[in-house]
N, C-alpha and C. Protein backbone atom coordinates (compact mmCIF):
# COMPACT_ATOMS: atom_id res chain seq x y z
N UNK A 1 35.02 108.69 96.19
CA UNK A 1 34.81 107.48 95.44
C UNK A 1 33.35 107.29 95.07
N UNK A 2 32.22 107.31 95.96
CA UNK A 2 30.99 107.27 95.53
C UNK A 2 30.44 108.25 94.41
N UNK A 3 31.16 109.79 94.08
CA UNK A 3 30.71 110.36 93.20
C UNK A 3 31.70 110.02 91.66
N UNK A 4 32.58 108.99 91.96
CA UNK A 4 33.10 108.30 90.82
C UNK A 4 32.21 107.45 90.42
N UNK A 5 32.00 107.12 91.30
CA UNK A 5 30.79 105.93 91.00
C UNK A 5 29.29 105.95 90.43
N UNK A 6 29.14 107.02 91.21
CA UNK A 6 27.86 107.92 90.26
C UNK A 6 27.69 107.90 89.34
N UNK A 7 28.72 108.45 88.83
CA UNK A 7 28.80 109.05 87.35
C UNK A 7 28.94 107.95 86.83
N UNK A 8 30.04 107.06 86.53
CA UNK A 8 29.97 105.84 86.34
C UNK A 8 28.80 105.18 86.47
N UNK A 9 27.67 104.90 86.78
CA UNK A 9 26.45 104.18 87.04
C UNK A 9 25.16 104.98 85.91
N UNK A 10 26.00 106.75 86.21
CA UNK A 10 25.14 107.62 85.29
C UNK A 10 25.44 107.30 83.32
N UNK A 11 27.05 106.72 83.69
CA UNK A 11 26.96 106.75 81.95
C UNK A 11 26.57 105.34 81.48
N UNK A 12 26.42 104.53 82.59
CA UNK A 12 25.65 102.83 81.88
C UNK A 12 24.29 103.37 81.66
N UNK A 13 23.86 104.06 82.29
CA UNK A 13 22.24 104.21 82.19
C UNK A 13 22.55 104.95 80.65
N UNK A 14 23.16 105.82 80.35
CA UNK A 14 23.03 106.20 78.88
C UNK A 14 23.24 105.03 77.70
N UNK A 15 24.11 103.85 78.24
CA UNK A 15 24.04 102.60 77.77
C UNK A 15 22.79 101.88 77.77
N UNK A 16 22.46 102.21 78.49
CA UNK A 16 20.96 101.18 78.29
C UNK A 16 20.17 101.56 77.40
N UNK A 17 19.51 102.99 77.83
CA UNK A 17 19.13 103.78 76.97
C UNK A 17 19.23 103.83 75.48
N UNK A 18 19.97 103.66 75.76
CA UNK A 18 21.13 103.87 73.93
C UNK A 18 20.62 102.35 73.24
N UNK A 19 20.94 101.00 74.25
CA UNK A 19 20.39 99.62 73.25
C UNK A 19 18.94 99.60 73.55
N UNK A 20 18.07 100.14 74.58
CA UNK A 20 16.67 100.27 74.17
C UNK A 20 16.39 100.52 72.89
N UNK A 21 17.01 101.27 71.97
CA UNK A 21 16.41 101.90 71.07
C UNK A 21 16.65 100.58 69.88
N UNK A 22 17.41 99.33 70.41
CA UNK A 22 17.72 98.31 69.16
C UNK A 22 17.14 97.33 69.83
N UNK A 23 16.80 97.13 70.72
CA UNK A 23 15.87 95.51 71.60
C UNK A 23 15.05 94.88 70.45
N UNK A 24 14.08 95.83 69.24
CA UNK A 24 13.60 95.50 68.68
C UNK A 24 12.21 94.03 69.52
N UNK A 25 11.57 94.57 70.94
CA UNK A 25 10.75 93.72 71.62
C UNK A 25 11.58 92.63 72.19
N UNK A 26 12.84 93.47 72.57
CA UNK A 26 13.45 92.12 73.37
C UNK A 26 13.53 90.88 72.47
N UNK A 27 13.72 91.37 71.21
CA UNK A 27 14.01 90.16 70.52
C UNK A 27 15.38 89.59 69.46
N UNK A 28 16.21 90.81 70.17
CA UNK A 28 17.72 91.23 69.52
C UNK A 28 18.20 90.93 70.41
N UNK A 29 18.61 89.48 70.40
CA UNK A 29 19.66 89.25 72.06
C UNK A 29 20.57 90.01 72.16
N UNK A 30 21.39 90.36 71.52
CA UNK A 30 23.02 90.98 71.91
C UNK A 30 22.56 92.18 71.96
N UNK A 31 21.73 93.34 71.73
CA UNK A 31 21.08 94.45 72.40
C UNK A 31 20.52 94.01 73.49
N UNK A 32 19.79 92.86 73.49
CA UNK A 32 18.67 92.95 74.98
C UNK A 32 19.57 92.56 76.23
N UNK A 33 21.21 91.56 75.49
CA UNK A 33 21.92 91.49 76.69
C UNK A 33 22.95 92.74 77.06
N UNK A 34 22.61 93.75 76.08
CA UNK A 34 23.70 94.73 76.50
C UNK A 34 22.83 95.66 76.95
N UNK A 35 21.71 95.65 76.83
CA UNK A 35 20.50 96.42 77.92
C UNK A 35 20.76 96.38 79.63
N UNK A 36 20.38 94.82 79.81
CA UNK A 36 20.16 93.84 80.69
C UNK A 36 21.57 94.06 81.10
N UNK A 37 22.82 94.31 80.91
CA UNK A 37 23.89 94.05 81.57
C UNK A 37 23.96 96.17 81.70
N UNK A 38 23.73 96.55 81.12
CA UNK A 38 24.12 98.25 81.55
C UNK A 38 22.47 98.50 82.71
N UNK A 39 21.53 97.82 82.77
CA UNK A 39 20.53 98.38 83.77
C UNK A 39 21.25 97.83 85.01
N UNK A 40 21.98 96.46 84.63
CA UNK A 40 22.35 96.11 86.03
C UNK A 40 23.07 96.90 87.06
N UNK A 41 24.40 97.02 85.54
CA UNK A 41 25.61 98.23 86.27
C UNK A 41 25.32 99.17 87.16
N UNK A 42 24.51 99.98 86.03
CA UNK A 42 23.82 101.02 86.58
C UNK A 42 22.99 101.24 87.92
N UNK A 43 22.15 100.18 88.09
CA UNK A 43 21.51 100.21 89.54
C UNK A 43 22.21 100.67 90.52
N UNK A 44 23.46 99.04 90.32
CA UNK A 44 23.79 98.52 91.06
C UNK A 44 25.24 99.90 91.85
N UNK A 45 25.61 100.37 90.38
CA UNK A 45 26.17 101.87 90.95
C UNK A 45 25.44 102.84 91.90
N UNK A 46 24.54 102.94 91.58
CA UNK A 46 23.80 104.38 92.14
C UNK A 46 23.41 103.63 93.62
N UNK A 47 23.12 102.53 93.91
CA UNK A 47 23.08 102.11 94.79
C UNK A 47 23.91 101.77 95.95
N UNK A 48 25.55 101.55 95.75
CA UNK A 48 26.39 101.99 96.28
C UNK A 48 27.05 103.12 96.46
N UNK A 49 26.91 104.20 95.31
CA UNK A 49 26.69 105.82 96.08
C UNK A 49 25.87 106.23 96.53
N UNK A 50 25.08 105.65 96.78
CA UNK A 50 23.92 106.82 97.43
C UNK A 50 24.16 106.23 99.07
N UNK A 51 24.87 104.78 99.65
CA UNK A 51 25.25 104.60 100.62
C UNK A 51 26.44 105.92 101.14
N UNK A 52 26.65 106.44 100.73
CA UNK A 52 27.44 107.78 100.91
C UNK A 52 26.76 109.27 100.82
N UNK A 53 26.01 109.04 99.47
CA UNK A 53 25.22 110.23 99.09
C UNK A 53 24.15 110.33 99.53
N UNK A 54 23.24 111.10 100.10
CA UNK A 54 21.47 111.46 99.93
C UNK A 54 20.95 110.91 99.06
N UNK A 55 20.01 109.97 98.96
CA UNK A 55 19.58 109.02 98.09
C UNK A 55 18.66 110.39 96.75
N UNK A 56 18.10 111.29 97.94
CA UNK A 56 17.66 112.36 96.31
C UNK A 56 18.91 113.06 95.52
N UNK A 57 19.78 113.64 96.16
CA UNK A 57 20.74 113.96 95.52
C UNK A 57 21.62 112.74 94.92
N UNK A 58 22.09 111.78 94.75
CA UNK A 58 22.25 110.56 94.12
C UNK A 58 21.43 109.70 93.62
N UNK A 59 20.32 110.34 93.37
CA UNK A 59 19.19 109.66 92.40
C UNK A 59 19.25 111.14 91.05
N UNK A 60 19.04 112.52 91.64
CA UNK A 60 18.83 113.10 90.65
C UNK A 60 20.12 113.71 89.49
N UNK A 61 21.45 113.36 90.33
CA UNK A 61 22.49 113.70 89.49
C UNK A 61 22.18 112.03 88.32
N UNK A 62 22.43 111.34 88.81
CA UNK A 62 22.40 109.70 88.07
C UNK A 62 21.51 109.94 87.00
N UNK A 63 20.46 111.01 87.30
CA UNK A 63 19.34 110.89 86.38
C UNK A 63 19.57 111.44 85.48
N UNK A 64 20.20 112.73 85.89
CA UNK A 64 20.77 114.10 85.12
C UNK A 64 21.71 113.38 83.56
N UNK A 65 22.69 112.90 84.57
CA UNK A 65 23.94 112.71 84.10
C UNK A 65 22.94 111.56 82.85
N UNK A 66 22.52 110.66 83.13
CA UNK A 66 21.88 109.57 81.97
C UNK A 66 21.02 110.30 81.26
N UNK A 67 20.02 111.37 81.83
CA UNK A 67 19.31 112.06 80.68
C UNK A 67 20.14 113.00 79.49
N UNK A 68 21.17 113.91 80.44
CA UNK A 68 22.36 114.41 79.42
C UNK A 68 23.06 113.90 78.28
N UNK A 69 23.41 112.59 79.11
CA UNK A 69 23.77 111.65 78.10
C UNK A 69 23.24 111.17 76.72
N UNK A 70 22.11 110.56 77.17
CA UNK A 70 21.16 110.43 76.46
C UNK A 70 20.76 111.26 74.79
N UNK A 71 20.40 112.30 75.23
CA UNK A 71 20.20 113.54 74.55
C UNK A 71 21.57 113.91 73.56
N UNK A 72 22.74 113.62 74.24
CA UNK A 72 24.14 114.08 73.67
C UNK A 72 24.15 112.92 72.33
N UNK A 73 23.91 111.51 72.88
CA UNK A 73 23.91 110.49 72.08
C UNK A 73 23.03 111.05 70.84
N UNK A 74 22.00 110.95 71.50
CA UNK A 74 20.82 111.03 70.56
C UNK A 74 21.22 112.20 69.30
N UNK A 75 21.56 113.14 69.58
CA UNK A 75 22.00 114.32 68.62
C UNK A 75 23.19 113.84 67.38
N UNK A 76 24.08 113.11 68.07
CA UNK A 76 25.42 113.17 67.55
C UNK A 76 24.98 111.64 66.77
N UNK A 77 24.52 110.52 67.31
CA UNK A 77 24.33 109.47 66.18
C UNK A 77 23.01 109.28 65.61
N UNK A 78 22.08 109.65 66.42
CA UNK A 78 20.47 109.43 66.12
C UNK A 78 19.97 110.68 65.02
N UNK A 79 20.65 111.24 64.48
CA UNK A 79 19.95 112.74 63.96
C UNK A 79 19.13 113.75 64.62
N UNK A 80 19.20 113.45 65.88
CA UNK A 80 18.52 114.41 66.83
C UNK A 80 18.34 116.00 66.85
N UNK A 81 17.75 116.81 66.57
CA UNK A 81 17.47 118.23 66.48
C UNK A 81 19.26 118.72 67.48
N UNK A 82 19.74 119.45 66.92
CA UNK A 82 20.91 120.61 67.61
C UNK A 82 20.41 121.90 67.25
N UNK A 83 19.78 122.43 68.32
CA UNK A 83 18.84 123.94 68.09
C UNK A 83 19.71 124.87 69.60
N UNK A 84 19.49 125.60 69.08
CA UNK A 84 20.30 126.65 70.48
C UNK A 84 19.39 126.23 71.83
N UNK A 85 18.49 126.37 71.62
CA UNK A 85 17.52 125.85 72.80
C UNK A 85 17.38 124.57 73.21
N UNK A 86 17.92 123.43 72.34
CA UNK A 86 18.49 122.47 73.37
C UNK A 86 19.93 122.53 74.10
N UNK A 87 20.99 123.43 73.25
CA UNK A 87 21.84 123.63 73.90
C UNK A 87 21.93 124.23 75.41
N UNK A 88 21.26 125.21 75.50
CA UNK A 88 20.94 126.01 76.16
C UNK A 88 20.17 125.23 77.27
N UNK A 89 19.43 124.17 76.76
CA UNK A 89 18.74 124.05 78.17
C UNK A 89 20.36 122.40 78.72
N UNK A 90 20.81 121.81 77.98
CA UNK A 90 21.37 121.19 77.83
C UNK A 90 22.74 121.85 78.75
N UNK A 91 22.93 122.84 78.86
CA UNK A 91 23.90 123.66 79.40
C UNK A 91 23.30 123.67 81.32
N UNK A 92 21.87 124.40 81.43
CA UNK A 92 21.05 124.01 82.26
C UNK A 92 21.05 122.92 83.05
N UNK A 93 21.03 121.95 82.35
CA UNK A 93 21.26 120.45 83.27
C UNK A 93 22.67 120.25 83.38
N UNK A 94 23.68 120.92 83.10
CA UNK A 94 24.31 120.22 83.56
C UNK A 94 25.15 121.33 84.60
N UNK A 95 24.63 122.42 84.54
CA UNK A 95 24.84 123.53 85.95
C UNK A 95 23.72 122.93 86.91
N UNK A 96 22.40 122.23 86.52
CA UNK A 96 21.81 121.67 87.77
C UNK A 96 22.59 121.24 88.97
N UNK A 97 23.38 119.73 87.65
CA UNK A 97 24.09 118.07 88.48
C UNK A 97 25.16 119.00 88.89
N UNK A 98 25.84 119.82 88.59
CA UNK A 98 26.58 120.39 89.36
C UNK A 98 26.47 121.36 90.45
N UNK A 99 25.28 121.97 90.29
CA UNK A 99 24.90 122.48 91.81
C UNK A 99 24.55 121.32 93.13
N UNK A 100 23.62 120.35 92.46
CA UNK A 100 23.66 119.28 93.35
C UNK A 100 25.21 119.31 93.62
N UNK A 101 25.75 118.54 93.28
CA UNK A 101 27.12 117.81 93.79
C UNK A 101 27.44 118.83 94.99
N UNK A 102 27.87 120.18 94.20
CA UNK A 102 28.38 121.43 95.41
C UNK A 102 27.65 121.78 96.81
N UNK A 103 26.14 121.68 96.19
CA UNK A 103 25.31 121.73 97.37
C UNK A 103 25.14 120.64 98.78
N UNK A 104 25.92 119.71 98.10
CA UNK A 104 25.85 118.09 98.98
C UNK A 104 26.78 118.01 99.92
N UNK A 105 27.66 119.22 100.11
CA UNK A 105 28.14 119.15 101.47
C UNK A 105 27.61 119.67 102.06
């Protein structure tokens, strides 16, 4: 359950992320409250897995998983560069978060 939760906590943080980019100075309420409500989630997830998990290994998958995210977003709606070498390293992170996980028993 805590690595449901993870992940779950990992894809609000790509939510946040994602309305950072419309806050426009925190001055776009319905972005700054959909910020403000996915940083919460998010904490507040990783913080009840990591009561299960190794707080580094449940800090750096959370991170993984929201930076992955992130990047995936960014490509597919933002016009973001799709070059083999982000794939590639993009492939990379996510054999990282999965060595973590395996390695965590």
């Amino acid at each position: 359950m805590a690595w449901a939760l993870l992940v779950l906590g990992g894809c609000f943080e790509v939510g946040f992320t994602t309305c950072l980019r419309f806050v426009e100075g925190f001055r776009n309420l319905p972005w700054t409250l959909g910020f403000l409500a996915s940083v919460g989630l998010s904490m507040t997830l990783l913080e009840v897995a990591a009561r299960s998990i190794p707080m580094g290994t449940a800090y750096a998958v959370w991170g993984g998983i929201g930076a992955l995210g992130t990047v995936i977003v960014g490509m597919i709606w933002f016009g973001e560069p799709v070059t083999p070498v982000r794939l590639l390293l993009i492939l990379g992170l996510v054999g990282c978060i999965a060595g973590l996980r395996l390695a965590s028993h």
